[in-house]
N, C-alpha and C. Protein backbone atom coordinates (compact mmCIF):
# COMPACT_ATOMS: atom_id res chain seq x y z
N UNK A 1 80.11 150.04 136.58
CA UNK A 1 81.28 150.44 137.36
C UNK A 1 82.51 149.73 136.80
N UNK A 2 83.31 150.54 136.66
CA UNK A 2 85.04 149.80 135.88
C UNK A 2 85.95 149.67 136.82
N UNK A 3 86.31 149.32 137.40
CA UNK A 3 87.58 149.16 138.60
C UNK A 3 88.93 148.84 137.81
N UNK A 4 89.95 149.00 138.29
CA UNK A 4 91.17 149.03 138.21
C UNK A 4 91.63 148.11 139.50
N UNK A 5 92.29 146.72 139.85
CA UNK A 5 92.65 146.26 141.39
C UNK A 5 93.55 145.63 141.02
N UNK A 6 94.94 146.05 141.79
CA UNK A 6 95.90 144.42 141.35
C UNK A 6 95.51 144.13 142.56
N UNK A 7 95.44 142.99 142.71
CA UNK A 7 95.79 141.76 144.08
C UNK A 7 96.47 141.76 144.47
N UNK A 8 96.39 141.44 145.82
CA UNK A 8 97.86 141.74 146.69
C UNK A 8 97.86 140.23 147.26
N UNK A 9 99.42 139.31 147.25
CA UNK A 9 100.14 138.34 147.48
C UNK A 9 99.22 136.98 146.56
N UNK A 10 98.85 137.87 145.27
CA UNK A 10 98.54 136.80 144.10
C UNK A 10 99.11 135.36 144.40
N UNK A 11 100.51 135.80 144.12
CA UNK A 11 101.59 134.59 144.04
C UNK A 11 101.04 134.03 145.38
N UNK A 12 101.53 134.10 146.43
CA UNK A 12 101.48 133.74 147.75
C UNK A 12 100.00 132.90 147.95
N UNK A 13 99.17 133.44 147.56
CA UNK A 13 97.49 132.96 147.51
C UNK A 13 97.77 131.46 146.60
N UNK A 14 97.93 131.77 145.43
CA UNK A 14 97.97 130.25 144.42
C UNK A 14 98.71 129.40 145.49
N UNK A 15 99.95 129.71 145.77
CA UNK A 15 100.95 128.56 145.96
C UNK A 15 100.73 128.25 147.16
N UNK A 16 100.01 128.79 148.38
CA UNK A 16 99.23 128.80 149.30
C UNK A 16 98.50 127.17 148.96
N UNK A 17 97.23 127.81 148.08
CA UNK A 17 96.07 126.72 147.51
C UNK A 17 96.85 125.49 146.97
N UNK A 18 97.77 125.76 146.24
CA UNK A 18 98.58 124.68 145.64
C UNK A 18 98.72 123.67 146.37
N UNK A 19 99.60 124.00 147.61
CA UNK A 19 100.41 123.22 148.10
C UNK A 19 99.19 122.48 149.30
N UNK A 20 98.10 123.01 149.22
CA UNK A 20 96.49 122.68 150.61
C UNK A 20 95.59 121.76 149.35
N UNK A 21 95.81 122.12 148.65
CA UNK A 21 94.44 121.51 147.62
C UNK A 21 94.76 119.90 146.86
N UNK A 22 94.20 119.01 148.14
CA UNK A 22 94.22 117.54 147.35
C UNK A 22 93.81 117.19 146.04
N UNK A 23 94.56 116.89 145.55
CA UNK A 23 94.20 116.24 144.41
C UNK A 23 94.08 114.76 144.49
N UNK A 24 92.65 114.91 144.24
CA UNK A 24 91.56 113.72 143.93
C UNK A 24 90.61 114.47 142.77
N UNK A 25 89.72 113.03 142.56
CA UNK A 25 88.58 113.46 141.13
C UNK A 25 87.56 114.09 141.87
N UNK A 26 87.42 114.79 143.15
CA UNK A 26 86.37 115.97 143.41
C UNK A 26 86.50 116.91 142.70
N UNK A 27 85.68 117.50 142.12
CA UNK A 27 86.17 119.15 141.76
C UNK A 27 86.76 120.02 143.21
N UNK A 28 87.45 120.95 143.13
CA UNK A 28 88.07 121.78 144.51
C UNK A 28 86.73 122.95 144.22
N UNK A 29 86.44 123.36 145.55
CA UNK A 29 85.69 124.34 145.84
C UNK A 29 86.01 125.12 146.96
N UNK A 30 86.64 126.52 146.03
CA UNK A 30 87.11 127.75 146.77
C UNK A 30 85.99 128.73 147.26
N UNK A 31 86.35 129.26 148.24
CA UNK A 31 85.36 130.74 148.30
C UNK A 31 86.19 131.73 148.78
N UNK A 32 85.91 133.06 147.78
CA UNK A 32 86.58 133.82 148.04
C UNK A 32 85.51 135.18 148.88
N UNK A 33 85.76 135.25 149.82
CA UNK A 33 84.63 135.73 151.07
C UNK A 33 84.83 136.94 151.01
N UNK A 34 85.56 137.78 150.19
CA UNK A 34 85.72 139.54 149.94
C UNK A 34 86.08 139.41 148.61
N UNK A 35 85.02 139.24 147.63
CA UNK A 35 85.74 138.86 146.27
C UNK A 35 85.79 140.41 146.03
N UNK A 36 85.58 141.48 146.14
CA UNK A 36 85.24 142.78 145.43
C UNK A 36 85.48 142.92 143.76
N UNK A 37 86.77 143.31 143.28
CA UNK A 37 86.40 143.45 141.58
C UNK A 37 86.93 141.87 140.77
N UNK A 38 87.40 140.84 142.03
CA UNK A 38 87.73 139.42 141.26
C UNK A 38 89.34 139.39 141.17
N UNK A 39 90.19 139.66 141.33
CA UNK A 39 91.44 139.60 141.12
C UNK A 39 92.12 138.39 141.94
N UNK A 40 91.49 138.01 142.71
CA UNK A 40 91.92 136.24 143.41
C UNK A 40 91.34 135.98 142.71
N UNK A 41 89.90 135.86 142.79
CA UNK A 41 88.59 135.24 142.00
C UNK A 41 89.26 133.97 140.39
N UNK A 42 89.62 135.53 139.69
CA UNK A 42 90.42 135.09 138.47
C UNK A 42 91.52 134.26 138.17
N UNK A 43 92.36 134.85 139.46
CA UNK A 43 93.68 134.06 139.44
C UNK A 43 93.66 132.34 139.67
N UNK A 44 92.66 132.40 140.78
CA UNK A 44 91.57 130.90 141.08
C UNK A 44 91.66 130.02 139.90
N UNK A 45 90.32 130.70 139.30
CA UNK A 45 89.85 130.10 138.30
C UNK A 45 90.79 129.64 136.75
N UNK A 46 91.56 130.82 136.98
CA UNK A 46 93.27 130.68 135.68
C UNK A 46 93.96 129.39 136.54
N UNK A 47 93.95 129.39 137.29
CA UNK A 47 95.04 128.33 137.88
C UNK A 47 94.66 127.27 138.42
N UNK A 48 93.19 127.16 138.80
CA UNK A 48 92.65 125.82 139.21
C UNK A 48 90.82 125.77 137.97
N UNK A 49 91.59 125.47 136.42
CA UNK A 49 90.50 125.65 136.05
C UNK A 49 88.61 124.81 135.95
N UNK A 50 89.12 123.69 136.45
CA UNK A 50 87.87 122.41 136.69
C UNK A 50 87.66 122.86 138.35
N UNK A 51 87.83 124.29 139.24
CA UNK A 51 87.16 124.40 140.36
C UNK A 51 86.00 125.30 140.03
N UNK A 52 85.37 125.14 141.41
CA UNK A 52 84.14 126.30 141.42
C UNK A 52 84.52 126.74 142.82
N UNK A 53 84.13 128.07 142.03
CA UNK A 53 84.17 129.32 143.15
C UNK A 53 83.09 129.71 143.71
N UNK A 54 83.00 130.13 144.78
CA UNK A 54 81.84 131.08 145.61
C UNK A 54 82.52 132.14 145.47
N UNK A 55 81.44 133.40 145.08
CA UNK A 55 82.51 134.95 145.62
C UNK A 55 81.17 135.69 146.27
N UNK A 56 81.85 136.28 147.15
CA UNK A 56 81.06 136.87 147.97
C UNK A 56 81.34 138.41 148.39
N UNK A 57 80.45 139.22 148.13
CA UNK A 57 80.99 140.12 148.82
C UNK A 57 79.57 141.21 148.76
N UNK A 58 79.72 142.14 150.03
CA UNK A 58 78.67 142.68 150.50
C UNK A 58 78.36 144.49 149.73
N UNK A 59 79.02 144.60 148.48
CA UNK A 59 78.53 145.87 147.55
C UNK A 59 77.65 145.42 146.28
N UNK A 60 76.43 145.75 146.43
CA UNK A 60 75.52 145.23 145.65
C UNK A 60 76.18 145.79 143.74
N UNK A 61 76.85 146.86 143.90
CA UNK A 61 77.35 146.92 142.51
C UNK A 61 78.88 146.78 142.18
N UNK A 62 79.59 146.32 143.39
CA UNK A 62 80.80 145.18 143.29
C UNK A 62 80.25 143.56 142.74
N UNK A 63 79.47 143.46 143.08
CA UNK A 63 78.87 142.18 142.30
C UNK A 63 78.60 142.29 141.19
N UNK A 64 77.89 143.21 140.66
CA UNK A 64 77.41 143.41 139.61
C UNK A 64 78.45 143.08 138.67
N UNK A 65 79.70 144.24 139.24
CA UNK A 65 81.06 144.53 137.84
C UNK A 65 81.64 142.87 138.15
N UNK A 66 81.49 142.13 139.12
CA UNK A 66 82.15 140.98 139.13
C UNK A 66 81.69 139.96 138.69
N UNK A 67 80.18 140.14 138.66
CA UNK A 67 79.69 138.91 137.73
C UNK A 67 80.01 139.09 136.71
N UNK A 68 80.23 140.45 135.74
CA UNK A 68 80.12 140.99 134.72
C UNK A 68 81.43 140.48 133.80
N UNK A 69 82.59 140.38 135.11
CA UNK A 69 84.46 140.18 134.95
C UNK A 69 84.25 138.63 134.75
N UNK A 70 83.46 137.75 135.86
CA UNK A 70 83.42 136.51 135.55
C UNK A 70 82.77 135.32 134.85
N UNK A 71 81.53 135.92 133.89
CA UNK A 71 80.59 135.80 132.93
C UNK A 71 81.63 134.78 131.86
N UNK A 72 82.76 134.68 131.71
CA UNK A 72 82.94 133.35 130.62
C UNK A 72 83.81 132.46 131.60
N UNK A 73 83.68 132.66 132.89
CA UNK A 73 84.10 131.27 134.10
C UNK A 73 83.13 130.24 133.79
């Protein structure tokens, strides 16, 4: 499956996390609880790159294409 998704309030989401996410030597651990084709997912991982993500989401072949998108995270 190929999807096409922009994200909606990208910006707003990072600078959101930005301005919530302590920085200390934990790694940060996001979850994105409707990841569908990854477009937070990514933006996440581009912008907070030493976090780990959970993505979750309930279409057994939305996962699929999203593991598929996030395979060099």
């Amino acid at each position: 499956m190929i999807a096409h998704h922009i994200p909606v309030m990208k910006a707003e989401v990072l600078r959101y996390l930005a301005k919530t996410v302590v920085r200390t030597e934990q790694t940060p651990l996001f979850i994105d609880g409707c990841a569908g084709f990854g477009g937070h997912s990514v933006a996440i991982l581009d912008f907070f790159p030493s976090s780990k993500l959970l993505c979750i989401d309930r279409d057994p072949s939305v996962r699929e294409a999203l593991t598929t998108r996030l395979k060099d995270y």
